[in-house]
C-alpha atoms as a PDB file:
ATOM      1  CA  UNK A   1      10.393  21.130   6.916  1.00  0.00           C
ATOM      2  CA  UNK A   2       7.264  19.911   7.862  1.00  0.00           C
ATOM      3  CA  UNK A   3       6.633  17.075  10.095  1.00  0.00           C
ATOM      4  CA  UNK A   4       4.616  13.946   8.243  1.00  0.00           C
ATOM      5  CA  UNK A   5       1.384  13.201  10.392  1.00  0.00           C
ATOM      6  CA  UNK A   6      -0.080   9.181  11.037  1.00  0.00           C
ATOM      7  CA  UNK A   7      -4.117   9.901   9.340  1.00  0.00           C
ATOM      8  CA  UNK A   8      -6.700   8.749  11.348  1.00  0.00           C
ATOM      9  CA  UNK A   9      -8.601   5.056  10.085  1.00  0.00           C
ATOM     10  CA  UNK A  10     -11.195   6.240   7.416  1.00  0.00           C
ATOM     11  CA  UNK A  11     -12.873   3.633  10.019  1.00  0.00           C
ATOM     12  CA  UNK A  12     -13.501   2.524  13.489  1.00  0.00           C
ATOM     13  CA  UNK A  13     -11.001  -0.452  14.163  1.00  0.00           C
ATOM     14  CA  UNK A  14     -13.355  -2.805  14.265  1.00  0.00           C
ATOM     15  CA  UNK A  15     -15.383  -2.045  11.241  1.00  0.00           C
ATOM     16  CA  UNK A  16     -13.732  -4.402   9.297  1.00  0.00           C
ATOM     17  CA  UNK A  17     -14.416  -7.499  11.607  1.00  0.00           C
ATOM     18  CA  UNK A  18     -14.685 -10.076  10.863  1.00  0.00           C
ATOM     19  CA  UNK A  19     -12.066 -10.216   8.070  1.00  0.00           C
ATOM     20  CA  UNK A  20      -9.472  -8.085  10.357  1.00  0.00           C
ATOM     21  CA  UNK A  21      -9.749  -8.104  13.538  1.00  0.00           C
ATOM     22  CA  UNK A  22      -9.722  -4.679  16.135  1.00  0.00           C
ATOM     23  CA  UNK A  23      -6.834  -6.148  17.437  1.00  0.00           C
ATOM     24  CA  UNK A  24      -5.078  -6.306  14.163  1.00  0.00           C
ATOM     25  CA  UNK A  25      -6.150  -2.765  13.070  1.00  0.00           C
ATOM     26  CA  UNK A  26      -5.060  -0.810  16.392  1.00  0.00           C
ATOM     27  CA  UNK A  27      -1.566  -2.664  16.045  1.00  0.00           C
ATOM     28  CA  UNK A  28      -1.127  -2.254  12.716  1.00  0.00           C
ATOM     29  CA  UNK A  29      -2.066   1.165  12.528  1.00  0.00           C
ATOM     30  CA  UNK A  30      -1.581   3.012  15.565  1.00  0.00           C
ATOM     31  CA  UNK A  31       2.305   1.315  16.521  1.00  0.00           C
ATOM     32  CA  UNK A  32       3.340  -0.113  12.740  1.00  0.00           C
ATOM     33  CA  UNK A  33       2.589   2.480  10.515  1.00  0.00           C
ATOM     34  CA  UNK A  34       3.446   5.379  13.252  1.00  0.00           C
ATOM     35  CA  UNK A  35       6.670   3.857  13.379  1.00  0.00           C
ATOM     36  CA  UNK A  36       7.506   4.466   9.531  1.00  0.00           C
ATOM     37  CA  UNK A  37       5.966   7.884   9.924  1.00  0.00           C
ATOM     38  CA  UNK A  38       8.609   8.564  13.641  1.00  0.00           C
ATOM     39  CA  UNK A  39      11.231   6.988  11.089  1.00  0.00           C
ATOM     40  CA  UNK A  40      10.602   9.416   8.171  1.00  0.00           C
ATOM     41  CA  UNK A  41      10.481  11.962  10.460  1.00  0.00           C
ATOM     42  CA  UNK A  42      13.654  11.344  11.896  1.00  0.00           C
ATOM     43  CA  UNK A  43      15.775  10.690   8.556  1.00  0.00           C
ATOM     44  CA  UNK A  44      14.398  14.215   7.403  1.00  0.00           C
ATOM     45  CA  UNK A  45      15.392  15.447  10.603  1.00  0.00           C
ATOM     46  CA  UNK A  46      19.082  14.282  10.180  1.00  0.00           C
ATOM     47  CA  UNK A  47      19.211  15.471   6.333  1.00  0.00           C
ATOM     48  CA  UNK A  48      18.062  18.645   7.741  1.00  0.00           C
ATOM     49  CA  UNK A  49      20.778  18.779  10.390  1.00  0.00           C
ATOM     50  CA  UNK A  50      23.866  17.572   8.006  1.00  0.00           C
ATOM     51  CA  UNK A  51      22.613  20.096   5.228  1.00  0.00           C
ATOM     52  CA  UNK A  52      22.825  22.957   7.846  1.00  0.00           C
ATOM     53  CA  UNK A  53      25.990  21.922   9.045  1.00  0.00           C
ATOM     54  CA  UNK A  54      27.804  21.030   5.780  1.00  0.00           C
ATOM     55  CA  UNK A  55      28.200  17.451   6.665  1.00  0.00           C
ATOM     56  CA  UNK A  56      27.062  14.266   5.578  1.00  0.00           C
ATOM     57  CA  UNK A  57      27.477  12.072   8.373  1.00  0.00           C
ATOM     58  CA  UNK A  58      24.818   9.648   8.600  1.00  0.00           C
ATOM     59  CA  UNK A  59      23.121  11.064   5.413  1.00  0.00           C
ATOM     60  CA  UNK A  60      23.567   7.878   3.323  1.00  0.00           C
ATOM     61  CA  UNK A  61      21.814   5.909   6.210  1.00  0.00           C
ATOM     62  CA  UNK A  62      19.003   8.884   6.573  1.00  0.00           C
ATOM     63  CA  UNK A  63      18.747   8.777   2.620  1.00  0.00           C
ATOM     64  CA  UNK A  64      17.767   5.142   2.666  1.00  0.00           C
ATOM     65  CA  UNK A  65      15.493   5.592   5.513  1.00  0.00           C
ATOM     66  CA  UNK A  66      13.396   8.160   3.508  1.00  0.00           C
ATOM     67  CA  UNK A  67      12.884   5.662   0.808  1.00  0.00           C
ATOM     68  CA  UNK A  68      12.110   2.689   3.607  1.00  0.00           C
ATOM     69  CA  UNK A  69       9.777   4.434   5.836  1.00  0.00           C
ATOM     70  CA  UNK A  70       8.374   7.179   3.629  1.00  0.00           C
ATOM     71  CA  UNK A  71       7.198   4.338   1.278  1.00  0.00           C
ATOM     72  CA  UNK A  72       5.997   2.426   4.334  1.00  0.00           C
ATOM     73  CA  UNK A  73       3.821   5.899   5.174  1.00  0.00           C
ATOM     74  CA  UNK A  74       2.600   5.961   1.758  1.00  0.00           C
ATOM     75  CA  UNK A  75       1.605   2.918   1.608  1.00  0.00           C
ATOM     76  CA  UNK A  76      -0.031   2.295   4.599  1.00  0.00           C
ATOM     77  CA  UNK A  77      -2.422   5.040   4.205  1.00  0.00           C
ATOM     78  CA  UNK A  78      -3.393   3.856   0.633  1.00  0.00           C
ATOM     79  CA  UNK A  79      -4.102   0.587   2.307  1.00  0.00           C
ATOM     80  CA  UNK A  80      -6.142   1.827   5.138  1.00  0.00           C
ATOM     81  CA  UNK A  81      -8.126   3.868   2.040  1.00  0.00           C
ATOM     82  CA  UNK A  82      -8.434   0.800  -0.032  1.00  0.00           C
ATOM     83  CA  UNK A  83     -10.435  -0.964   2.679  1.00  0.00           C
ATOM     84  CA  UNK A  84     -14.140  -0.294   3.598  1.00  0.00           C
ATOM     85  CA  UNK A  85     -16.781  -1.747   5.955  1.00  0.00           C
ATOM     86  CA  UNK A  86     -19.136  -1.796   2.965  1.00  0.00           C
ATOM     87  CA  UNK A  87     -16.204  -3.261   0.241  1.00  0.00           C
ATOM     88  CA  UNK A  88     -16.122  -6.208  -1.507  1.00  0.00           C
ATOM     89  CA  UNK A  89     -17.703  -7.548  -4.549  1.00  0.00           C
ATOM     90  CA  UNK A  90     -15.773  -5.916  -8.024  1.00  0.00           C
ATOM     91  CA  UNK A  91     -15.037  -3.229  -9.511  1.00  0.00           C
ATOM     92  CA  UNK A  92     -17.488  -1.522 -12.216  1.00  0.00           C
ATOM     93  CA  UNK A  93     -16.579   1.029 -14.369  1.00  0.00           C
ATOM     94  CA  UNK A  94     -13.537   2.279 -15.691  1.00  0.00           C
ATOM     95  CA  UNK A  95     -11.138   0.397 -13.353  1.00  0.00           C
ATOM     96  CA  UNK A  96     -12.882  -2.449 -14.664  1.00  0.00           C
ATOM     97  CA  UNK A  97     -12.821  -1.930 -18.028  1.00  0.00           C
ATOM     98  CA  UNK A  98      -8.897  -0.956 -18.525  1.00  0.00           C
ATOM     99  CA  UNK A  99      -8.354  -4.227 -15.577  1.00  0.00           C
ATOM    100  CA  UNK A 100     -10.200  -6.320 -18.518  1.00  0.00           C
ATOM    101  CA  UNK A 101      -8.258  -4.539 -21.419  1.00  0.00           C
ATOM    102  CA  UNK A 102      -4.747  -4.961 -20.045  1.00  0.00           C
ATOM    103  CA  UNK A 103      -5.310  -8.533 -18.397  1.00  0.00           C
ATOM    104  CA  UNK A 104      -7.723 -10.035 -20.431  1.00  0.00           C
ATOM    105  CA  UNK A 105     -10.506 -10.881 -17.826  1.00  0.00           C
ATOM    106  CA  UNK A 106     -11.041  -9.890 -13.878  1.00  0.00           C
ATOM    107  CA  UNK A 107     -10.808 -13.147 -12.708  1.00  0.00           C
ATOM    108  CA  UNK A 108      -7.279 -13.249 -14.860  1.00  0.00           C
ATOM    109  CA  UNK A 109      -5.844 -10.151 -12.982  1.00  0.00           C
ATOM    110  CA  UNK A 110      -7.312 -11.152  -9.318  1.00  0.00           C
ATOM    111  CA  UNK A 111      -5.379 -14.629 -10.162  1.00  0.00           C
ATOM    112  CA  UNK A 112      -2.148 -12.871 -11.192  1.00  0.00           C
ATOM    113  CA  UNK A 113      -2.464 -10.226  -7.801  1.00  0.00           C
ATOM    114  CA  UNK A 114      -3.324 -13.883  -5.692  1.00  0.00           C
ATOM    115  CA  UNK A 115       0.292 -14.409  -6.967  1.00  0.00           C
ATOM    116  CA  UNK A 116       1.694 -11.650  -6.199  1.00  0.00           C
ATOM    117  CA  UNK A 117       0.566 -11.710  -2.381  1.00  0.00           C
ATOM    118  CA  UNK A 118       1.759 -14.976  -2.163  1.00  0.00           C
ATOM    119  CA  UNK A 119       5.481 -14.019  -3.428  1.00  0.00           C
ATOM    120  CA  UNK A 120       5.706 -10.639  -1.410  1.00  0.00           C
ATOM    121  CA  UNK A 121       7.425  -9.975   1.280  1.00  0.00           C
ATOM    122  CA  UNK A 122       5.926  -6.766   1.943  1.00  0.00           C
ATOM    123  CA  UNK A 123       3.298  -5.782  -0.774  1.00  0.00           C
ATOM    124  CA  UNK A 124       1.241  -6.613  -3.685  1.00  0.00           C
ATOM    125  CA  UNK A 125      -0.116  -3.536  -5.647  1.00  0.00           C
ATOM    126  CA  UNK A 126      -1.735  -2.844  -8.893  1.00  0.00           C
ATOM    127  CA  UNK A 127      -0.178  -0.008 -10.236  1.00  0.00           C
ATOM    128  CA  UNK A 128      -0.564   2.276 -13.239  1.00  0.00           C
ATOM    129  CA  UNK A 129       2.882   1.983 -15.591  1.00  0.00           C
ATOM    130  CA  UNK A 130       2.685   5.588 -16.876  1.00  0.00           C
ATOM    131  CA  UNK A 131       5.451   4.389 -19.519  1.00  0.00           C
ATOM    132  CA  UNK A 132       4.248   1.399 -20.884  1.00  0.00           C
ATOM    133  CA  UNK A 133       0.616   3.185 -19.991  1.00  0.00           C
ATOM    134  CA  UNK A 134      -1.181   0.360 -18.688  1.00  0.00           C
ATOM    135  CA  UNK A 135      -2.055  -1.192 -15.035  1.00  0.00           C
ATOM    136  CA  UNK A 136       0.273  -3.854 -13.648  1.00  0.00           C
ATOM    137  CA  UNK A 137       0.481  -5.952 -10.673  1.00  0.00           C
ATOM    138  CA  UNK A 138       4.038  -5.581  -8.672  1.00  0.00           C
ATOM    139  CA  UNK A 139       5.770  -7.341  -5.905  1.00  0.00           C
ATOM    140  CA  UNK A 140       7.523  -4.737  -3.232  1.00  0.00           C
ATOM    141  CA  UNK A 141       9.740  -6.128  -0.761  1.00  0.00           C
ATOM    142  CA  UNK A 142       9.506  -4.379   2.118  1.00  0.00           C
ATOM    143  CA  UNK A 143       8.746  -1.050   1.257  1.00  0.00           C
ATOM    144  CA  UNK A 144      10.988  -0.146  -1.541  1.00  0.00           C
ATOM    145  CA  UNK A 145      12.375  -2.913  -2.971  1.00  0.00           C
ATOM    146  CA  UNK A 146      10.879  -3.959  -6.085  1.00  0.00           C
ATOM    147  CA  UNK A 147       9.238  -0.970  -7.212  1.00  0.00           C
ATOM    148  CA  UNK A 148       8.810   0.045 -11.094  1.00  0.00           C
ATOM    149  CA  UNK A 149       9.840   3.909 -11.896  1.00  0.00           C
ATOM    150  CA  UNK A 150       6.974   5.508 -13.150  1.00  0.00           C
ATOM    151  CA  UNK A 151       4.324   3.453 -11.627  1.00  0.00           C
ATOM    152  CA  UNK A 152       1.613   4.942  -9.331  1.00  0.00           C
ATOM    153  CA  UNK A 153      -0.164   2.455  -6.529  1.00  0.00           C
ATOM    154  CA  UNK A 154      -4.248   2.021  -7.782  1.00  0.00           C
ATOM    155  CA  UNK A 155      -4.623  -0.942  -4.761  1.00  0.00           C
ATOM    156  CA  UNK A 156      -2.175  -2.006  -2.031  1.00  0.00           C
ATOM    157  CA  UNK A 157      -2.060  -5.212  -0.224  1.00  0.00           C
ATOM    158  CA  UNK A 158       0.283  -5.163   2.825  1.00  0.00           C
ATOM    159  CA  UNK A 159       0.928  -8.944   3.100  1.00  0.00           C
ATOM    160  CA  UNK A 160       3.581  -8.057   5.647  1.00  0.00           C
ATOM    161  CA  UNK A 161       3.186 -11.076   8.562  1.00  0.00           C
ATOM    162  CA  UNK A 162       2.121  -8.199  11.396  1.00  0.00           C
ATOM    163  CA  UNK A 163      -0.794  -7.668   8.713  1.00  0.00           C
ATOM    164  CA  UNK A 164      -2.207 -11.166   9.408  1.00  0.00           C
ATOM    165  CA  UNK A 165      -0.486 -13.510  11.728  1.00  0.00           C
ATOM    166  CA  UNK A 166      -2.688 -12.539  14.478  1.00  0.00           C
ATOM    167  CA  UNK A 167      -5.720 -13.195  12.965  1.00  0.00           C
ATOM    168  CA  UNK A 168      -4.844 -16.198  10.608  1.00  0.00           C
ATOM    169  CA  UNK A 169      -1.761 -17.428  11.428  1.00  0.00           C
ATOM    170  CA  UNK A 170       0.702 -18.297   8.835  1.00  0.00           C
ATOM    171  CA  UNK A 171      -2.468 -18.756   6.389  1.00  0.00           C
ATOM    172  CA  UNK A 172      -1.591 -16.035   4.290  1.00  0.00           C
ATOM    173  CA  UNK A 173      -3.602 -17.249   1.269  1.00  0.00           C
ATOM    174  CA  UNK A 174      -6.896 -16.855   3.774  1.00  0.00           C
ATOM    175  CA  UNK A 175      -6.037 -12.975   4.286  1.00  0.00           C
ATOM    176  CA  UNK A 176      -5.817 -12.167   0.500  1.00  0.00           C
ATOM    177  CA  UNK A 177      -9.466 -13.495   0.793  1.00  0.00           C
ATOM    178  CA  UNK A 178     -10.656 -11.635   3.250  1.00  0.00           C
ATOM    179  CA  UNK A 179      -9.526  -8.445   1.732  1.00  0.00           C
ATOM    180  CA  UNK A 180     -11.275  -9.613  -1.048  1.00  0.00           C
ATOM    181  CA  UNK A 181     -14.286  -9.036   1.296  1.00  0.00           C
ATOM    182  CA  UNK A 182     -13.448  -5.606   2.190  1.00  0.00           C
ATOM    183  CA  UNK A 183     -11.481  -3.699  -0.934  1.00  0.00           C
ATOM    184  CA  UNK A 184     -13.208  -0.660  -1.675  1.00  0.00           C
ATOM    185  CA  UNK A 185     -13.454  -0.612  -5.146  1.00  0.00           C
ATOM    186  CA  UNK A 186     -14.594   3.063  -5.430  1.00  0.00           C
ATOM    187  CA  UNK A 187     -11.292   4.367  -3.760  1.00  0.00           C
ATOM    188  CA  UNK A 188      -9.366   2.126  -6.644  1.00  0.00           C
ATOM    189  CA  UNK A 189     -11.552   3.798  -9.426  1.00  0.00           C
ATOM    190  CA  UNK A 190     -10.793   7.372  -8.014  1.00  0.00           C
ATOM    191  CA  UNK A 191      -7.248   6.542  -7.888  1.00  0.00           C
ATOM    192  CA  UNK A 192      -7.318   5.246 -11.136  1.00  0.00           C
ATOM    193  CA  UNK A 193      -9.221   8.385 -12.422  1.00  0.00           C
ATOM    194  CA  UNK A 194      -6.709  10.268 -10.849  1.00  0.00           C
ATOM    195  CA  UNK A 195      -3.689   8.815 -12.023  1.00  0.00           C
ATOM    196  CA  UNK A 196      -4.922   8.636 -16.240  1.00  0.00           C
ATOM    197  CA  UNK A 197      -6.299  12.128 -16.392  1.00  0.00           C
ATOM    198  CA  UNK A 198      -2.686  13.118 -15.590  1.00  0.00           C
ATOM    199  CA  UNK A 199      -0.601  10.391 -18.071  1.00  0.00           C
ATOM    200  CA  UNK A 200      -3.274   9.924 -20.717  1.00  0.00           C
END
């Protein structure tokens, strides 16, 4: 078993200023998301353990803490990608087009996404549904909670409070905005690329 590593910022941490702060970014990344990676760690660790020794003690516990903090890991590290210094704007291309042909208009899906980072508690994501094969926005609670089988993450928002508070306070809505100003819309396309040439 191999042990799951916390990537580097694609990024200084203050590149993204002023939308998120340095503060925010060293936080977030260096203590928040190296705790789900320690915590994924540690629940293969114990699987590991209780295979070798024919037991299951603790695996139920372990089993759920895969799901919690390897989705946290995952996550995280498509958010960090999603965000650039140079972002913002929209997206062009063939994210664009298949965001206009399953939600009718841009402006239609950024409103439905607004709505789903208001309701999370935990994430907002547009995600490919490889069995209805088209792009959805989803609510995840958490990490794992709320998640559609099948689905792969195009664009993650963590609206988690640690993501924000510091810099905005309990304005929430004013955070969604200001990743407005820094999604990097090229990273979306590529995973979007990515994820069709294998369903489609």
């Amino acid at each position: 078993m191999s042990d799951y590593e916390l990537p580097p910022l694609p990024y200084d941490y203050d590149a993204l200023e002023p939308h998120i702060s340095e503060q925010v970014l060293t936080w977030h990344h260096d203590t928040h998301h190296q705790g789900y990676v320690n915590g994924w760690n540690s629940a293969e660790a114990t699987l590991a353990e209780n295979r070798d020794a024919g037991s299951t003690d603790g695996s139920a516990g372990a089993i759920r803490s895969v799901t919690h903090n390897g989705s946290g890991h995952i996550l995280h590290t498509l958010f960090w990608n999603n965000m650039s210094p140079n972002g913002g704007g929209e997206p062009e291309g063939a994210l664009r087009d298949r965001i206009e042909a399953d939600f009718g208009s841009y402006d239609a899906w950024k409103a439905e996404f607004e709505a789903a980072a208001s309701a999370a508690s935990g994430w907002a994501l547009l995600v490919y549904d490889s069995h209805s094969e088209q792009l959805r926005n989803v609510v995840v609670d958490k990490h794992d909670q709320g998640a559609l089988w099948g689905s792969h993450p195009i664009l993650a928002l963590d609206v988690w409070e640690h993501s924000y508070y510091y810099d905005y306070g309990p304005d929430r809505g004013s955070f969604v905005d200001a990743f407005f100003e820094v999604v990097d819309w090229d990273d979306a396309t590529e995973n979007y690329k990515d994820v069709v040439t294998t369903f489609e």
